[in-house]
C-alpha atoms as a PDB file:
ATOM      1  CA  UNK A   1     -27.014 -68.048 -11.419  1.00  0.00           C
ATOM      2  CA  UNK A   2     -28.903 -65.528  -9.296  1.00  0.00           C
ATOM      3  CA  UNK A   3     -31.796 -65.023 -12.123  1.00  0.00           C
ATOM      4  CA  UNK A   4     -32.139 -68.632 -11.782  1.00  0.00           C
ATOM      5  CA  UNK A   5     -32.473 -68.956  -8.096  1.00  0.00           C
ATOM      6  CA  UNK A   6     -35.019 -66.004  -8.011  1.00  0.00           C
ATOM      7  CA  UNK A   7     -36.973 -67.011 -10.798  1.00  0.00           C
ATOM      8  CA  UNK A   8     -37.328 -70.143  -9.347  1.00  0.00           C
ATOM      9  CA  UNK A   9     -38.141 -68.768  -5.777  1.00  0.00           C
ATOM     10  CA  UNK A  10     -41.067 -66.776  -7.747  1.00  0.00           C
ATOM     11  CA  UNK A  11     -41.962 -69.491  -9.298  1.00  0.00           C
ATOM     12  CA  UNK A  12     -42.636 -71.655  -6.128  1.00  0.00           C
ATOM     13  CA  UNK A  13     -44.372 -68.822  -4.709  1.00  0.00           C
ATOM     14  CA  UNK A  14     -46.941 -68.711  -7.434  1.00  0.00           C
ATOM     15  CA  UNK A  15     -47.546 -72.685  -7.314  1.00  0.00           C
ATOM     16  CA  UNK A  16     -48.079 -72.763  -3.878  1.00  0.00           C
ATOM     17  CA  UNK A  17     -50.498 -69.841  -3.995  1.00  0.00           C
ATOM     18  CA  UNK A  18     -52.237 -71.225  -6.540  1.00  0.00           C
ATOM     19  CA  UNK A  19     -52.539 -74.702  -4.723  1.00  0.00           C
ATOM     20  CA  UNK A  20     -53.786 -73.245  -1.655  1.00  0.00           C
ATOM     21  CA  UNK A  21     -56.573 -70.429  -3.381  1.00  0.00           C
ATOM     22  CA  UNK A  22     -57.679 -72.728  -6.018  1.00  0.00           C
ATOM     23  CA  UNK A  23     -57.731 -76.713  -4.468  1.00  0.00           C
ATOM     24  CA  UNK A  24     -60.553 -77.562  -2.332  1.00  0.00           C
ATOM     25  CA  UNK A  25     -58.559 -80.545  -0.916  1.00  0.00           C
ATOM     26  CA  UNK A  26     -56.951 -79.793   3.073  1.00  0.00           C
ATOM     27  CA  UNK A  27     -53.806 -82.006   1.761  1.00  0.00           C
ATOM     28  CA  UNK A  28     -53.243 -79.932  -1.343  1.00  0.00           C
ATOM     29  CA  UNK A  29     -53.823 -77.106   0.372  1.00  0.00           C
ATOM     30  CA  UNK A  30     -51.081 -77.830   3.024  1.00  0.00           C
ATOM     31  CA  UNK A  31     -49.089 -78.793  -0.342  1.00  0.00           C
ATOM     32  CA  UNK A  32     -49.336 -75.666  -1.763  1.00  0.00           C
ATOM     33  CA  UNK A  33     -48.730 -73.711   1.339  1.00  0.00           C
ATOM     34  CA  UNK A  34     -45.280 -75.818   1.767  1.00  0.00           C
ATOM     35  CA  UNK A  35     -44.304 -75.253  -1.578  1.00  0.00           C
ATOM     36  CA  UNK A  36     -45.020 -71.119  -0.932  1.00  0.00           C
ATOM     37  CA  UNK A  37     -42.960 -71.904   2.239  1.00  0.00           C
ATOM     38  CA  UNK A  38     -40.187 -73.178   0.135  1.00  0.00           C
ATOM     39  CA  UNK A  39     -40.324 -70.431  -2.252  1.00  0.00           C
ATOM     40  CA  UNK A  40     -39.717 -67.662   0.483  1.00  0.00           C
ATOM     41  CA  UNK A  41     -36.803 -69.464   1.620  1.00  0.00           C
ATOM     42  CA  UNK A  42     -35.009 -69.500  -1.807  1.00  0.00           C
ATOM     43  CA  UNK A  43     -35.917 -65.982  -2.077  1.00  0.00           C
ATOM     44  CA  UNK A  44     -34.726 -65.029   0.980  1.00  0.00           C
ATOM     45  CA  UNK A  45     -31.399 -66.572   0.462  1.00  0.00           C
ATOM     46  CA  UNK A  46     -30.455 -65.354  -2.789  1.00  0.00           C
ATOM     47  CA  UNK A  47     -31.300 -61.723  -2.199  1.00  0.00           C
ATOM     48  CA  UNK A  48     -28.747 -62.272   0.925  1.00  0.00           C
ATOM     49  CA  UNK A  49     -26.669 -63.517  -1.544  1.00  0.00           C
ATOM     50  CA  UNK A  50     -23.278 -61.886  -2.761  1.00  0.00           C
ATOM     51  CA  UNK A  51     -21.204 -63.518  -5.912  1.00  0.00           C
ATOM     52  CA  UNK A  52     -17.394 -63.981  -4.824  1.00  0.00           C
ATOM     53  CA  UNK A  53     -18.636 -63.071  -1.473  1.00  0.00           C
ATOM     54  CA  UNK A  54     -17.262 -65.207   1.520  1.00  0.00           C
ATOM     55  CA  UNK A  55     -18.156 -66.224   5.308  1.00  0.00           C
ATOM     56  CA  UNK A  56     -18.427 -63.686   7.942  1.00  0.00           C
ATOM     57  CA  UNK A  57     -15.033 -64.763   9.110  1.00  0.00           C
ATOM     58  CA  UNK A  58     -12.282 -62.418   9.584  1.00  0.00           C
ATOM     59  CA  UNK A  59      -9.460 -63.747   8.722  1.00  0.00           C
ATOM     60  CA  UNK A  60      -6.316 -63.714   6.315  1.00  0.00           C
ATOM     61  CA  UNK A  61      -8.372 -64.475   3.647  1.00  0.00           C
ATOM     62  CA  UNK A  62     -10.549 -61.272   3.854  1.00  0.00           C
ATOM     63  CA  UNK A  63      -7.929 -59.036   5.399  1.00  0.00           C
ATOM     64  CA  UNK A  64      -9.393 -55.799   6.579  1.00  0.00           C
ATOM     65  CA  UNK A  65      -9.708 -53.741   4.268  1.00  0.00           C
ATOM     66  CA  UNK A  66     -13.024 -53.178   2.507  1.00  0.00           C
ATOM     67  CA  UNK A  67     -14.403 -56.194   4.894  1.00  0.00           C
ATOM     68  CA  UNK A  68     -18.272 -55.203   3.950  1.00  0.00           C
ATOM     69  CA  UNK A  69     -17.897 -55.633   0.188  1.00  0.00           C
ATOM     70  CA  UNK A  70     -15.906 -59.266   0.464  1.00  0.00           C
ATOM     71  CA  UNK A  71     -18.379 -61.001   3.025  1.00  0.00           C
ATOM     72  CA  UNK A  72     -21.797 -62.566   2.910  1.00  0.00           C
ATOM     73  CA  UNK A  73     -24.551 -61.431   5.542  1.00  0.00           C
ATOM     74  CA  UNK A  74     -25.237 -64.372   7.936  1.00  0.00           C
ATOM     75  CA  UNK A  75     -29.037 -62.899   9.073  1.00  0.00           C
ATOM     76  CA  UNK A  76     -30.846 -63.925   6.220  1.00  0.00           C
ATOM     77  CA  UNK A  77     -28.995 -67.659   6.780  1.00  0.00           C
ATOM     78  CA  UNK A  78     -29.984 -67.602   9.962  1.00  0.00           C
ATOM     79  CA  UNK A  79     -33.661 -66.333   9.529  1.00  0.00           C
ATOM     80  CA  UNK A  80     -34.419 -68.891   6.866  1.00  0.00           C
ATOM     81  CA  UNK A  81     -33.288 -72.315   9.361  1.00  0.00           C
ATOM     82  CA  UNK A  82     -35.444 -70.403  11.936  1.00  0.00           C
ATOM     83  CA  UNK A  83     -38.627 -70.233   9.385  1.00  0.00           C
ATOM     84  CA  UNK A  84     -37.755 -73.850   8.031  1.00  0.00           C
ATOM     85  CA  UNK A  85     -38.266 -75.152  11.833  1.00  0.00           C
ATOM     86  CA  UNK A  86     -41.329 -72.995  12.217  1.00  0.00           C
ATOM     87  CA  UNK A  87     -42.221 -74.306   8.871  1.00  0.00           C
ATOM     88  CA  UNK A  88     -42.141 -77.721   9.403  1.00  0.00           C
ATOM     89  CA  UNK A  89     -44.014 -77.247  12.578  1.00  0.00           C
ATOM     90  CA  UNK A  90     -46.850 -75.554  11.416  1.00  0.00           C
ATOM     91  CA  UNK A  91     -46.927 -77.922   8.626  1.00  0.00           C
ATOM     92  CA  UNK A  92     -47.137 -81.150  11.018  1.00  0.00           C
ATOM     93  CA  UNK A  93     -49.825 -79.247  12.914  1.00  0.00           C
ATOM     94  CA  UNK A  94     -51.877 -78.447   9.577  1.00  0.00           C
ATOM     95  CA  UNK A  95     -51.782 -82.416   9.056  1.00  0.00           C
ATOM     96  CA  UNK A  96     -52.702 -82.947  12.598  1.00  0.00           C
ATOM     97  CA  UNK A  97     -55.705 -80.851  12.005  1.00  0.00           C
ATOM     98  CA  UNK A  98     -56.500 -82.263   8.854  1.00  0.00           C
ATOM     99  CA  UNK A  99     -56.332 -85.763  10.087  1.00  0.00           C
ATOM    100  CA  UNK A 100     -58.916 -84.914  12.880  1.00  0.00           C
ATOM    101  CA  UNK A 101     -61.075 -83.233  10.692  1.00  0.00           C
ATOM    102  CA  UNK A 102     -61.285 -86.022   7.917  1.00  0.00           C
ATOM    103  CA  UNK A 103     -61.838 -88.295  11.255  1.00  0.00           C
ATOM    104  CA  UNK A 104     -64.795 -86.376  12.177  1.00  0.00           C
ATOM    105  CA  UNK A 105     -65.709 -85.607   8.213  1.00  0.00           C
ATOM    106  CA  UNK A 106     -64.586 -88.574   6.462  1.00  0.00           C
ATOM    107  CA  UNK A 107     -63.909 -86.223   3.621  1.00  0.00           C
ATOM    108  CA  UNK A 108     -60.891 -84.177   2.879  1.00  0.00           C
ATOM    109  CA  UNK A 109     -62.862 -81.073   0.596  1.00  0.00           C
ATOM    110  CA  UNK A 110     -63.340 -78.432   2.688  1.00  0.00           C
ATOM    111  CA  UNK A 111     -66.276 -77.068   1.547  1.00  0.00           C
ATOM    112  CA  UNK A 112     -67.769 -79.872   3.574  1.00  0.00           C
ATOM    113  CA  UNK A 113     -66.616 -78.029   6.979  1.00  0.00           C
ATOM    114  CA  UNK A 114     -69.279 -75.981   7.511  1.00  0.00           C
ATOM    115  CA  UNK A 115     -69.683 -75.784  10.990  1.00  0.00           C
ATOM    116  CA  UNK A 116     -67.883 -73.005  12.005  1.00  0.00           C
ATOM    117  CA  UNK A 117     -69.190 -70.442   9.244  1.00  0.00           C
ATOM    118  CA  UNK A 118     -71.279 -67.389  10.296  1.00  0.00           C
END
């Protein structure tokens, strides 16, 4: 079940980097860089993963000895909701951005934002 939870993590990854090298459109770009987004986070949580593992309670249930091998490691839990809130807030202020810009533009391909280059 783990192969198929990192393959798919991987997988995500390389979609969303793809979207955001190769697409010339802000949305898909923003699309892609969710879906890369999304990819780290399933990565993240099934390397943190342990099979039969439980939660980092100690109780009855885990006893005390060997404690380490029997429980799952909350940190990479917790790091992924923290990057899932930073997520979606960089996301919102990508399409912020992009909404201004195709305001000013009228056009979404952003070879047409030339303004700042060198």
């Amino acid at each position: 079940m783990e192969i198929i939870a990192l393959i798919t993590g991987f997988a995500l990854i390389l979609i969303g980097l793809y979207g955001i090298l190769s697409k010339k459109n802000i949305i898909k770009i923003i699309v892609g860089f969710s879906l890369f987004d999304t990819g780290l986070h399933v990565l993240i949580v099934t390397v943190g993963y342990i099979k039969g593992g439980t939660a980092p309670i100690l109780d009855s249930v885990v006893g005390t000895t060997n404690v380490a091998s029997k429980i799952v490691d909350p940190v990479p839990q917790a790091l992924v909701l923290t990057a899932i809130v930073i997520g979606l807030g960089v996301t919102a202020l990508m399409l912020a951005y992009a909404l201004k810009m195709y305001q000013a533009k009228k056009s979404l391909d952003i070879s047409d934002f030339k303004d700042m280059k060198w």
